[in-house]
Structure formats: C-alpha cells, structure tokens
C-alpha atoms as a PDB file:
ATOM      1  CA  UNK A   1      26.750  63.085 -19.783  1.00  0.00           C
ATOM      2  CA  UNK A   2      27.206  61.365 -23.403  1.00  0.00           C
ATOM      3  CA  UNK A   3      30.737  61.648 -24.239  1.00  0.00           C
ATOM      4  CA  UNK A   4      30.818  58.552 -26.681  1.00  0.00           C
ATOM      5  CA  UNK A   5      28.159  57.293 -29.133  1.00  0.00           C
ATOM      6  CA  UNK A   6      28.420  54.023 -30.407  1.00  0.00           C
ATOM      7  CA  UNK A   7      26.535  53.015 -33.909  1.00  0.00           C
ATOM      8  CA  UNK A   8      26.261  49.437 -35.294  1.00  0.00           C
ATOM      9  CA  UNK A   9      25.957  48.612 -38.698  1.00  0.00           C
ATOM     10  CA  UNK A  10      24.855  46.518 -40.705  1.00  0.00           C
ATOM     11  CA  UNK A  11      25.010  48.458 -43.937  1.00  0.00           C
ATOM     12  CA  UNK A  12      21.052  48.849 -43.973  1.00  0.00           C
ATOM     13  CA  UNK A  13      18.691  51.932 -44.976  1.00  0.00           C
ATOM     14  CA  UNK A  14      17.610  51.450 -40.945  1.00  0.00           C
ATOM     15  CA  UNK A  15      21.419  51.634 -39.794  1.00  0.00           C
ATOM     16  CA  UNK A  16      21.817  54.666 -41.991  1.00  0.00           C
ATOM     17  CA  UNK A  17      18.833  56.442 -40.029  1.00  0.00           C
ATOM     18  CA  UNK A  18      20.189  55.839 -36.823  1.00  0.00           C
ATOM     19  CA  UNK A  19      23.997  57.353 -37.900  1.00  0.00           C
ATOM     20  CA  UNK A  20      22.703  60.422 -39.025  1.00  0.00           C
ATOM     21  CA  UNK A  21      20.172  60.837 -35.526  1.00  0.00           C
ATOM     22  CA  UNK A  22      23.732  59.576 -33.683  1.00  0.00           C
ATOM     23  CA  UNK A  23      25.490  62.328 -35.599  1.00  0.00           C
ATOM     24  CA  UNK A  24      23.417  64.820 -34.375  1.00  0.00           C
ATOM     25  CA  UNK A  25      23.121  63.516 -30.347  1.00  0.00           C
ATOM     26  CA  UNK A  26      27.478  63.542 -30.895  1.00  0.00           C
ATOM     27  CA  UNK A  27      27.036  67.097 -32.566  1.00  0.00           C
ATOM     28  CA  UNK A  28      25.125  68.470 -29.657  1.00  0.00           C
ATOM     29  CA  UNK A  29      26.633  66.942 -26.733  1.00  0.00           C
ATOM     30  CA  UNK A  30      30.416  67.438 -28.049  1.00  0.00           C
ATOM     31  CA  UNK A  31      30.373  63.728 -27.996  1.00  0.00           C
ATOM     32  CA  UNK A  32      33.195  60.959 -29.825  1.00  0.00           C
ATOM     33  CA  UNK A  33      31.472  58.670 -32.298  1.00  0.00           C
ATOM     34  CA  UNK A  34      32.217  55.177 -33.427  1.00  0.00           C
ATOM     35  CA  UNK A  35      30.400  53.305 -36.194  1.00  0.00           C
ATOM     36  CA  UNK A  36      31.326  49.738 -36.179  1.00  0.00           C
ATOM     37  CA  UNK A  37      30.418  46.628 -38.073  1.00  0.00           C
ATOM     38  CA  UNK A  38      30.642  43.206 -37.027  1.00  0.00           C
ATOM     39  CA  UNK A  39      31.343  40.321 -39.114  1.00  0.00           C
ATOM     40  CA  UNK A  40      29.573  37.622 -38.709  1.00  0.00           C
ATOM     41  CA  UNK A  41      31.421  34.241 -38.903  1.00  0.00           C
ATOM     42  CA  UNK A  42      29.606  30.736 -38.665  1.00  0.00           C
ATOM     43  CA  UNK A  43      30.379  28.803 -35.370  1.00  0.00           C
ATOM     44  CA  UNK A  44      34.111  27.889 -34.764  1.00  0.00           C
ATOM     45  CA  UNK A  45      34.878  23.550 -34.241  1.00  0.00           C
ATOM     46  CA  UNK A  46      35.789  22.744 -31.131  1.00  0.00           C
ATOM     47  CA  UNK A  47      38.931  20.452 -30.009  1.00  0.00           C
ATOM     48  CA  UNK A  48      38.503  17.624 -27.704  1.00  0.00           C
ATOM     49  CA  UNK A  49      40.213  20.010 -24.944  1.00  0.00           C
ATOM     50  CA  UNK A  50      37.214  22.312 -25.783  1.00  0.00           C
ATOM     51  CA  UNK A  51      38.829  25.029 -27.497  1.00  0.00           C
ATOM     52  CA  UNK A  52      37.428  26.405 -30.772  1.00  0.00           C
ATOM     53  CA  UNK A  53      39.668  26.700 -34.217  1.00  0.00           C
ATOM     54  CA  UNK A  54      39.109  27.465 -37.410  1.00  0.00           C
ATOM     55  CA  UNK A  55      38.547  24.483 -40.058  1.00  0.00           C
ATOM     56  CA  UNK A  56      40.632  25.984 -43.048  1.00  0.00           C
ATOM     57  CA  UNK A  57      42.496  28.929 -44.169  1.00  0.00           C
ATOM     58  CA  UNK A  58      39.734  29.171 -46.189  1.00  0.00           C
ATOM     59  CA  UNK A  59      37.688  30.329 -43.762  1.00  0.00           C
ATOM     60  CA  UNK A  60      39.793  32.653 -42.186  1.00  0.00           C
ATOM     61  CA  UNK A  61      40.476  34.128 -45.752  1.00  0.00           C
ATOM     62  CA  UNK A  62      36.806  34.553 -46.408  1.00  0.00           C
ATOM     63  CA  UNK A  63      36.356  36.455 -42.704  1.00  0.00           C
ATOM     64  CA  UNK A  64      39.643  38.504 -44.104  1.00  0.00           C
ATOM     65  CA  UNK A  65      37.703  39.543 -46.889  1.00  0.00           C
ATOM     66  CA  UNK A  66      34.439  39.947 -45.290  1.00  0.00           C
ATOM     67  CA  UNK A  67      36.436  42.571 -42.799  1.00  0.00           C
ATOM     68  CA  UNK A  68      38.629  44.559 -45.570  1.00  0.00           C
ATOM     69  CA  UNK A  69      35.080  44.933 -47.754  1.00  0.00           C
ATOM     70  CA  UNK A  70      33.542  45.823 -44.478  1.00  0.00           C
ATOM     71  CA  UNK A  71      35.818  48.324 -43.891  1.00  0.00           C
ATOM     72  CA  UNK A  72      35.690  50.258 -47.505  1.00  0.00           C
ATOM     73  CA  UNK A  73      31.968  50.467 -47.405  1.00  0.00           C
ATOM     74  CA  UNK A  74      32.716  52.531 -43.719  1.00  0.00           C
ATOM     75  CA  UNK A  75      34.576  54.551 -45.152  1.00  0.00           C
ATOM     76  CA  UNK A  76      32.277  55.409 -47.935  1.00  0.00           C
ATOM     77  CA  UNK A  77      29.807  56.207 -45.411  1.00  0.00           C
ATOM     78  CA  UNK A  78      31.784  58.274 -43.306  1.00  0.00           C
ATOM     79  CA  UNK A  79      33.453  60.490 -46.466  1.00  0.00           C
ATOM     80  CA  UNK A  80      29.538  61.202 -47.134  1.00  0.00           C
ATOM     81  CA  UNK A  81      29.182  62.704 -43.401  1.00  0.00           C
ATOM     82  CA  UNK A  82      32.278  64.430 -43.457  1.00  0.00           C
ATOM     83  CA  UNK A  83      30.263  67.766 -43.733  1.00  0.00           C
ATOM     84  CA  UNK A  84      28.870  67.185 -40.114  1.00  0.00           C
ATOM     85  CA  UNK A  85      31.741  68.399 -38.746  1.00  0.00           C
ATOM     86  CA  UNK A  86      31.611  65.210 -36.293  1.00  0.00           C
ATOM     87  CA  UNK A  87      34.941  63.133 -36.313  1.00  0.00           C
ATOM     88  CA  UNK A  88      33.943  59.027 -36.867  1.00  0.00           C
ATOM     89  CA  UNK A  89      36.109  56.229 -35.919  1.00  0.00           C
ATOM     90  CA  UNK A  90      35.293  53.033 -37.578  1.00  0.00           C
ATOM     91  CA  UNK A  91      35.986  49.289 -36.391  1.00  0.00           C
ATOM     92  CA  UNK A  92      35.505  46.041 -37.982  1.00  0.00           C
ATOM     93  CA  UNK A  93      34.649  43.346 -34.960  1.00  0.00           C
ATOM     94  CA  UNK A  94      34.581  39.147 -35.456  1.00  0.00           C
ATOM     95  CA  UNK A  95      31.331  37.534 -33.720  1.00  0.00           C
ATOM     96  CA  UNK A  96      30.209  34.210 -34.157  1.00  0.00           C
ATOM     97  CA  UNK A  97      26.475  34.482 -35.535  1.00  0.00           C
ATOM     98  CA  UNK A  98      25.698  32.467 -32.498  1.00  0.00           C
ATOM     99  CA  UNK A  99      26.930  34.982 -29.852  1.00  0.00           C
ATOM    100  CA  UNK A 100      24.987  37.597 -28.627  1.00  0.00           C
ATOM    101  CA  UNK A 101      25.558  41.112 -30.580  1.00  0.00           C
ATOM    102  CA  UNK A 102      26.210  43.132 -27.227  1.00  0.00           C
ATOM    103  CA  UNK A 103      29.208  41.177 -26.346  1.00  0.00           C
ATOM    104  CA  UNK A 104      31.073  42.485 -29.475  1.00  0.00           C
ATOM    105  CA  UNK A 105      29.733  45.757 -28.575  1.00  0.00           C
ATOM    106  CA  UNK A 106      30.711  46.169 -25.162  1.00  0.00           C
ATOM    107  CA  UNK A 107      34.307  47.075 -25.241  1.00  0.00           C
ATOM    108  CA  UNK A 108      33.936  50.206 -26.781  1.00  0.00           C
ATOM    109  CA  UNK A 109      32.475  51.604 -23.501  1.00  0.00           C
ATOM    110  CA  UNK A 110      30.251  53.710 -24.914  1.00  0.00           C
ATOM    111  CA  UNK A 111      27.575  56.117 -22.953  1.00  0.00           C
ATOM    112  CA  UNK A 112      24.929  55.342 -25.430  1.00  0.00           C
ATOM    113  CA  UNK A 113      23.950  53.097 -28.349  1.00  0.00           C
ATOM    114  CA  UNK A 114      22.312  54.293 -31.174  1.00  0.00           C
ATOM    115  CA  UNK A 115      21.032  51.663 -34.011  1.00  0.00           C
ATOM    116  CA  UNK A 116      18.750  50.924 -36.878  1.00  0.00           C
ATOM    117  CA  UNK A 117      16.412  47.934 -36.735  1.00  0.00           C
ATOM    118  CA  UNK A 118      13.822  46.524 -38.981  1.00  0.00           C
ATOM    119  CA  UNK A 119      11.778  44.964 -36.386  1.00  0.00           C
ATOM    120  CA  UNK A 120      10.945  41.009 -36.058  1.00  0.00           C
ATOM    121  CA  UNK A 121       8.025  39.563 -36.163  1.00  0.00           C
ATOM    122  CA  UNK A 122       6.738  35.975 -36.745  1.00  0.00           C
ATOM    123  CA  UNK A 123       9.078  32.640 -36.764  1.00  0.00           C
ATOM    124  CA  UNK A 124      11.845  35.378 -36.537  1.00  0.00           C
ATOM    125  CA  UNK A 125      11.043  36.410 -33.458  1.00  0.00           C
ATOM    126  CA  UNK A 126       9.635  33.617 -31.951  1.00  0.00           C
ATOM    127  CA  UNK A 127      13.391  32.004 -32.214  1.00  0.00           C
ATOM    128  CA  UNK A 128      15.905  34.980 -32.419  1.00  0.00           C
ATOM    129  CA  UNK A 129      14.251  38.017 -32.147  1.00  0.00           C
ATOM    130  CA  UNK A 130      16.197  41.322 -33.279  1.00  0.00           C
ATOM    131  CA  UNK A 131      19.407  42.329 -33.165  1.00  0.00           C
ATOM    132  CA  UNK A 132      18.204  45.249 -31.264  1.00  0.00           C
ATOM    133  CA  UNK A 133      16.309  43.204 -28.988  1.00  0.00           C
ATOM    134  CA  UNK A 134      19.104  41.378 -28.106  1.00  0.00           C
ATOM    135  CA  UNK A 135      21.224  44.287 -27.223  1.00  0.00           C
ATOM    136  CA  UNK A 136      18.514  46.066 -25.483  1.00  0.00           C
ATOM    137  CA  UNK A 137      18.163  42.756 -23.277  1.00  0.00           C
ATOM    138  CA  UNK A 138      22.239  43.143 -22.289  1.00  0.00           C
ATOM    139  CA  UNK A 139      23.335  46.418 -22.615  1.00  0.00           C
ATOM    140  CA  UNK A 140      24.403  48.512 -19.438  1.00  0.00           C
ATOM    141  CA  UNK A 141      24.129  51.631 -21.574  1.00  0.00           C
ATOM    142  CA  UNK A 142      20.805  53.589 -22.523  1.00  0.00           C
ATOM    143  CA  UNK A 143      20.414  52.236 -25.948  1.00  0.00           C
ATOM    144  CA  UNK A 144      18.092  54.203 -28.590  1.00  0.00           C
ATOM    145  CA  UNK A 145      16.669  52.017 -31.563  1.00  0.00           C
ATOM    146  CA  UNK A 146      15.837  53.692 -35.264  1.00  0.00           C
ATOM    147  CA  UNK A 147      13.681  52.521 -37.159  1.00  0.00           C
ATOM    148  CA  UNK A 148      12.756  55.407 -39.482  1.00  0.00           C
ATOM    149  CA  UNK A 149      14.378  58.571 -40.323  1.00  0.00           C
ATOM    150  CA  UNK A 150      14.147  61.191 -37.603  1.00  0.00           C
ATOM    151  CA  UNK A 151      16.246  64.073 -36.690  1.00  0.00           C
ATOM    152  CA  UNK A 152      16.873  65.436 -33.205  1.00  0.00           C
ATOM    153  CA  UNK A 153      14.318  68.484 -34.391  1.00  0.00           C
ATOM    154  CA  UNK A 154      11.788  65.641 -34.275  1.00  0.00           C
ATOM    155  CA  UNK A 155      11.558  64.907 -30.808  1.00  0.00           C
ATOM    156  CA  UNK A 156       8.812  66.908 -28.973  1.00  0.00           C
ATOM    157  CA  UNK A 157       7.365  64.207 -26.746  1.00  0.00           C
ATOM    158  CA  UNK A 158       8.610  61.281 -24.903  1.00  0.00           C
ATOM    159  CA  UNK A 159       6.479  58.281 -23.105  1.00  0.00           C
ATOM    160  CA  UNK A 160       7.377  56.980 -20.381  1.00  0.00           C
ATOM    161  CA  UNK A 161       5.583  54.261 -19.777  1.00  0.00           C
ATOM    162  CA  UNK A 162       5.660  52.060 -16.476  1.00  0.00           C
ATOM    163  CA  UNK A 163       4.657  50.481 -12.711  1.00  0.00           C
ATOM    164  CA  UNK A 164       4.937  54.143 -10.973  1.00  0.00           C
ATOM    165  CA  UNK A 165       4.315  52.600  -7.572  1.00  0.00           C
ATOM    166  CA  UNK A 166       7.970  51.329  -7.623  1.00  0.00           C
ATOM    167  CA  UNK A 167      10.703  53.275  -7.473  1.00  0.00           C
ATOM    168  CA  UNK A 168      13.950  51.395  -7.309  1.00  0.00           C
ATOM    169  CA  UNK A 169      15.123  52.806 -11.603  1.00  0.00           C
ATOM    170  CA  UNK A 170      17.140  55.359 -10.203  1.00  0.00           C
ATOM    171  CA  UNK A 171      19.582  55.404 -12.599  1.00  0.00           C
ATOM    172  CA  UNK A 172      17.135  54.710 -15.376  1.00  0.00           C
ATOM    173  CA  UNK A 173      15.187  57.665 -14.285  1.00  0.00           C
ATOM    174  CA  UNK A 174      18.030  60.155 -14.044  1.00  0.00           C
ATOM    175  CA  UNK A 175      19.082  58.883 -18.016  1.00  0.00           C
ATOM    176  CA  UNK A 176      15.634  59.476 -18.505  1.00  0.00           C
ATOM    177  CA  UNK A 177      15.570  63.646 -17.028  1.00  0.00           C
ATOM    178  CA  UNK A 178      18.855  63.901 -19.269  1.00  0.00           C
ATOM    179  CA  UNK A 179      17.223  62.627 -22.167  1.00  0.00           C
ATOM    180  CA  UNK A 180      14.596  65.131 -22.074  1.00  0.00           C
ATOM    181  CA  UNK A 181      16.520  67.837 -20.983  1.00  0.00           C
ATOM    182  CA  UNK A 182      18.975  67.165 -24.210  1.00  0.00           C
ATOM    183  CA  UNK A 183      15.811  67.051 -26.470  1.00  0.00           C
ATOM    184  CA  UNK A 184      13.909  69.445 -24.430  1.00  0.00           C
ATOM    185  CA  UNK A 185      10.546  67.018 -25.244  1.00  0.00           C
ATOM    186  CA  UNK A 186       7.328  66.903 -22.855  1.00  0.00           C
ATOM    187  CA  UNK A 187       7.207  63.836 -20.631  1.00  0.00           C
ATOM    188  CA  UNK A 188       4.078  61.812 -20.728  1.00  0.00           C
ATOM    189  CA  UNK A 189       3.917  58.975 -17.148  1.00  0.00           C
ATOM    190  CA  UNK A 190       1.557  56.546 -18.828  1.00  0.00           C
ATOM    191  CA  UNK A 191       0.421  53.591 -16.594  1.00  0.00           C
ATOM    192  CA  UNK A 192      -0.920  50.957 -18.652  1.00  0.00           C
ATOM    193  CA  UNK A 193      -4.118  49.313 -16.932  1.00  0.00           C
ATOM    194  CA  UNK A 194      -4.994  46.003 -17.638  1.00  0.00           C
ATOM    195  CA  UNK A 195      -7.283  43.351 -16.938  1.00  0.00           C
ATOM    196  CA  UNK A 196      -4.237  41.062 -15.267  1.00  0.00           C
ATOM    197  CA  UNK A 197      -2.768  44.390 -13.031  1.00  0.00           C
ATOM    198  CA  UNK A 198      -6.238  46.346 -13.139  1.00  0.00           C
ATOM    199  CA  UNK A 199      -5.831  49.247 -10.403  1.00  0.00           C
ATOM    200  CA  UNK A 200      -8.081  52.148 -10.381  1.00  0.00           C
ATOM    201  CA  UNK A 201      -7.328  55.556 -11.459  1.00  0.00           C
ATOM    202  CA  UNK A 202      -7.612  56.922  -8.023  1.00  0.00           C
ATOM    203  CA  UNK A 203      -4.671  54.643  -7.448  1.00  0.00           C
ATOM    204  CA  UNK A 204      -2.798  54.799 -10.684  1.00  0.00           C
ATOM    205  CA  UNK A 205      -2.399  58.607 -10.641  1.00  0.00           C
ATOM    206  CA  UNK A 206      -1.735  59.410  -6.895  1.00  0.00           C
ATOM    207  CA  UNK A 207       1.416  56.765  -7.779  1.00  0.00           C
ATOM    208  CA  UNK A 208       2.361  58.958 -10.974  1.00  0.00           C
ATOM    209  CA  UNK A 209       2.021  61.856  -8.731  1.00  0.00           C
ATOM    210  CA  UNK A 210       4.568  60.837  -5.761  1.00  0.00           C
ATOM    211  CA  UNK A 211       6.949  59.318  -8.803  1.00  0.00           C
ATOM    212  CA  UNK A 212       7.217  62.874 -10.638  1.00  0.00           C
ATOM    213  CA  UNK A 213       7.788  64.091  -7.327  1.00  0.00           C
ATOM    214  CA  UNK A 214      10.378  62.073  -5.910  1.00  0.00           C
ATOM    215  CA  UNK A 215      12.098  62.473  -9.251  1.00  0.00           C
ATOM    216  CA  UNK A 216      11.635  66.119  -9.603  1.00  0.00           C
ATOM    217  CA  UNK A 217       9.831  65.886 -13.217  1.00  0.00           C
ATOM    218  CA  UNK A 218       9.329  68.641 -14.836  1.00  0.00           C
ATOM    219  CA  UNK A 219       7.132  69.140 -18.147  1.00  0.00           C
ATOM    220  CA  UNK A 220       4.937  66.036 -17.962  1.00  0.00           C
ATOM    221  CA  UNK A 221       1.444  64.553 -18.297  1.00  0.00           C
ATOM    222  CA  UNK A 222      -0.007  61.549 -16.273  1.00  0.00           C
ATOM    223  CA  UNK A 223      -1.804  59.369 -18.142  1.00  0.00           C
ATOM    224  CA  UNK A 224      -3.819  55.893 -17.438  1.00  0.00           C
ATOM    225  CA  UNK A 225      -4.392  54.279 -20.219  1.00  0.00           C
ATOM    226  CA  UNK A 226      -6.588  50.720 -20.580  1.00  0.00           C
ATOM    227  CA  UNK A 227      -5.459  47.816 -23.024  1.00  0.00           C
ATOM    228  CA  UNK A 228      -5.834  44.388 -22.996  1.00  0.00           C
ATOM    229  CA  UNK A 229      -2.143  43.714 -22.543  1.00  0.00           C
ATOM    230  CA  UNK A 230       0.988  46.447 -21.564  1.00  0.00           C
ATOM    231  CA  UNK A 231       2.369  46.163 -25.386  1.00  0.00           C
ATOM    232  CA  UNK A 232      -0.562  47.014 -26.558  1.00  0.00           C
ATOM    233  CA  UNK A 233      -1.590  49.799 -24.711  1.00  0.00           C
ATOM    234  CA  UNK A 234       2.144  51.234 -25.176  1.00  0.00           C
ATOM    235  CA  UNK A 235       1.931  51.149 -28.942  1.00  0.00           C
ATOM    236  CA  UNK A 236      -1.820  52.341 -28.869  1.00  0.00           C
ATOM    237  CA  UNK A 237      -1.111  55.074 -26.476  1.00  0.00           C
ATOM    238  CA  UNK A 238       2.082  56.282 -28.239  1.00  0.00           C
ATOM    239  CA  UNK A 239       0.364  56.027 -31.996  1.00  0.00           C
ATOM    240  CA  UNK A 240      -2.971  57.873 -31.040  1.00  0.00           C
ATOM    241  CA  UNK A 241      -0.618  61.018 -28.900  1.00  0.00           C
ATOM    242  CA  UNK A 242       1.546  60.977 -31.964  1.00  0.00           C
ATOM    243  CA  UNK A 243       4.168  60.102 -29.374  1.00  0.00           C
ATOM    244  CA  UNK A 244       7.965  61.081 -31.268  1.00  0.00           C
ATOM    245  CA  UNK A 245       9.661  58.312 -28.601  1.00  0.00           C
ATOM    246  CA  UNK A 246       8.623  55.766 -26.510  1.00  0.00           C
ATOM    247  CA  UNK A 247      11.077  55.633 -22.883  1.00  0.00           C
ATOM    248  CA  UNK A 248      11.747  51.959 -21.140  1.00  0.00           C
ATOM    249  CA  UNK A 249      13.386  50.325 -18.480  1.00  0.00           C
ATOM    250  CA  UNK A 250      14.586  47.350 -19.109  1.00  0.00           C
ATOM    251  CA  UNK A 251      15.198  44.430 -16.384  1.00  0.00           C
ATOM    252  CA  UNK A 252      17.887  42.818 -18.815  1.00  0.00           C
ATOM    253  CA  UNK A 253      18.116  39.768 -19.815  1.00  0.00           C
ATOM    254  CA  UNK A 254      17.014  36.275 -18.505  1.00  0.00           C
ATOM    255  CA  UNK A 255      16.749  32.638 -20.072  1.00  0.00           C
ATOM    256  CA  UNK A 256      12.535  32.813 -19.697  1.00  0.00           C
ATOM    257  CA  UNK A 257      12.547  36.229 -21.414  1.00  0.00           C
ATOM    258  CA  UNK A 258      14.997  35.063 -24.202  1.00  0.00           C
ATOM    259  CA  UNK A 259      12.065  32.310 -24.977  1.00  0.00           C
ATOM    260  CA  UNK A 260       9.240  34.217 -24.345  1.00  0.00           C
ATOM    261  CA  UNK A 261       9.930  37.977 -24.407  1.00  0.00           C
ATOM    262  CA  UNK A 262       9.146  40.375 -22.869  1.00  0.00           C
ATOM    263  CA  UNK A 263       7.541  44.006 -22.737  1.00  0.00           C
ATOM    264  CA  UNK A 264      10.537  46.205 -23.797  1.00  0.00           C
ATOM    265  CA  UNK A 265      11.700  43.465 -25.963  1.00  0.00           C
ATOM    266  CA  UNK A 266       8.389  43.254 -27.698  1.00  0.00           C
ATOM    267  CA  UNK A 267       7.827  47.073 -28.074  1.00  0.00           C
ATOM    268  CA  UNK A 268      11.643  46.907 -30.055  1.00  0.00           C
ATOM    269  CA  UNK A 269      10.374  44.915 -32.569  1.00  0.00           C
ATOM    270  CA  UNK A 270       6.858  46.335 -33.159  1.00  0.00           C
ATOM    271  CA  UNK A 271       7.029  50.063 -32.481  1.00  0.00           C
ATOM    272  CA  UNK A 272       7.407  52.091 -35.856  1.00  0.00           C
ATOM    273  CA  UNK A 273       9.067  55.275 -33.773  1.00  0.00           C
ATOM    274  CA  UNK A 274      12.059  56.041 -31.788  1.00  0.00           C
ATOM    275  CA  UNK A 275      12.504  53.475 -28.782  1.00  0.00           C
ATOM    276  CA  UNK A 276      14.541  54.568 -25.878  1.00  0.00           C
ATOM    277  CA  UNK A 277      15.721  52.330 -23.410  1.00  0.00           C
ATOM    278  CA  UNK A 278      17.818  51.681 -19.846  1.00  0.00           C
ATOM    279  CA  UNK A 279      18.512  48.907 -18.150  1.00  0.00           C
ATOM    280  CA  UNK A 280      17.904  48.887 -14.133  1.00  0.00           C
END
C-alpha cells in the first residue's frame, strides 16, 4: 500500500514530469506527497581528528542561499498544482555532491520514489552514472524513473523482464502484482535469451509458466525474446511492443556494479519510457 510518495527535484523539465505522474499515483492511492530538493554543497575539509567543517562563513552563506532560493522555486511549483487537490510538503536537504543521492533521501521513509531523469550516457556514465541510477542501486523502496511526460491513463502494459527459473523476489514480485493492479496494465514475462545464458524455449517458457503460477499472475504474456546482450533485448523488446513501462528487480548496489554497471542500472539511463524498479 503507497501511503507516501516521495519526488526529487532538481528543478528540471524531467523532474516536472515525474511530479505531475507522482501527483496522480498520491491522487489515486489517497497517498501524502513530498517534493524535496537537495542542495548540493562541494566536499567539507576535514580536521586532523577526521571530522569535516566548513572553510568560511562564506560557504555556509552561499549553501544558506542556495536553500532559501531552493525553497521559493518549491513553492512556485507547488502553488501551480494546487488545483490537484493533493496536499505537498516541501524540504530543502544538504548533500555533499560526493555522497550518494539516496542517503539524503532515505529519511523521509517513503513507500515509493518517483523522479525525472535525463539519462547518462558516455564519459558521464562511465564515471557517475545518473542520479537515478544511483538511487535505483540503494533504495529499499520501489522507485519509478520519468523520463518523459506520461500520465497514469498511459499505462496499459508493463514488462517484466527477468531469470524466471528463480524465485527468491518475493517482495519484488508482490510490488510488482500491486503495481499492475493500481494501473490495471497487462503483464508481459519476457526472458531475454542470449548467446552467454542461451536456453531453449522449451525451457524458457515452462519456467515463465511455474513463475506466473507460483505468483498467481493474472493478465500476462510470456515472451522469449533473443538479443545479443539482456539490455538490449529489454529496450528492443519494450520499443517494438510499444511497452508503456519496463518492471526490474534490482540486486542493489555493489563496488563492481558501481564501476561497471549493471542491467537495471543500464536500462535507467537508456530507456526513453517509464522504468519501474525493486530492490530484492
């Protein structure tokens, strides 16, 4: 049950898509909603005893002012969703730019996060990836990432797209049944084949079969699908279905996946639609 919705922002066309989608999931599920913005401060010193401090008052002035001007443009935003009928609560949060978004994220205890994202690609990506990779990689929350606009009247078909032969996402899966169930979207199992973890369809789809029924899915399609790698075949499969959200699981986060990604965290920053995901 979603009883809070937590937004980031960051002020961008992207974080504006994924208020107005949150607005709606809050709307519908009689949920609290909390848009927040963090401010972004440069690494603190650090004392010989290992404890950081500020340099200057000048620095803590300029963080004053970044947090007041934060704060105006909020409410800005939120006078021009008043007519939602959904009450916002605003907060302005510190971070160092060094520190990983999720940890100024995760005392609001929310039941779901809902933000915008541009995507990274390139150098960017190589060495920081996305903000919404990043919180995807730590959150304990289902966390749903916008990159375009899209309203809840949108969403007629979900992928789901994973190993079916193991079974251990409980809680993923049950997010997963209350996702659809709140959108009331088709359910497509899609096991991507591919040449490293090639298993044949007799295989693949008696494994889909016992997973929908273990689960009790209802409303879904079983689909193998063949791509040279598991990214690929998720964004191929989801672009040629005209797939409205793409459903993950993600293992969270580890030092080896920070460097070299992985499959959810690559989909985040690639995928042009609506990407769901929970972490095991």
């Amino acid at each position: 049950m979603i009883k809070k919705v937590l937004v980031p922002t960051d002020f961008s066309q992207q974080a504006n898509y994924a208020l107005t989608l949150a607005i709606e999931i809050a709307k519908r599920a009689d949920a609290g909603l909390t848009l927040v913005h963090v401010v972004e401060m440069s690494a603190p010193n650090v004392s010989a005893l290992g404890v950081p401090y500020m340099e200057s008052g000048e620095q803590i002035e300029v963080a004053r002012q970044q947090h007041d001007a934060a704060l105006e443009k909020m409410k800005k935003i939120v006078e021009s969703k008043q007519s939602a009928d959904v009450a916002i609560e605003m907060a302005v949060e510190y971070g160092s730019t060094f520190s990983d978004l999720y940890t100024q994220l995760e005392g609001f205890h929310a039941d779901m996060i809902v933000m915008g994202s541009k995507g990274a690609g390139g150098l960017e990506e190589i060495i920081i990836g996305s903000n919404a990779e990043k919180v995807v990689r730590n959150a304990k929350v289902p966390v749903l990432v916008v990159k375009n606009e899209t309203h809840l009247r949108d969403i007629h078909s979900i992928m789901l797209a994973r190993k079916f032969h193991d079974h251990k996402e409980d809680h993923a899966i049950e997010a997963l049944k209350a996702l659809q169930e709140f959108t009331g979207a088709d359910l497509h199992l899609v096991k991507v084949n591919t040449p490293a973890n090639f298993e044949d369809d007799r295989t693949n789809y008696a494994h889909i079969k016992a997973f929908a029924e273990k689960y009790q899915l209802e409303r879904y399609y079983s689909k193998v699908y063949n791509a040279f790698t598991e990214e690929d075949g998720i964004l191929f499969y989801a672009r040629d279905n005209e797939i409205d959200l793409i459903a993950l699981a993600s293992s969270g986060g580890s030092i080896m996946q920070s460097i070299f990604g992985s499959v959810t965290g690559d989909v985040v920053n690639h995928a042009q639609r609506l990407v769901w995901t929970c972490r095991i």
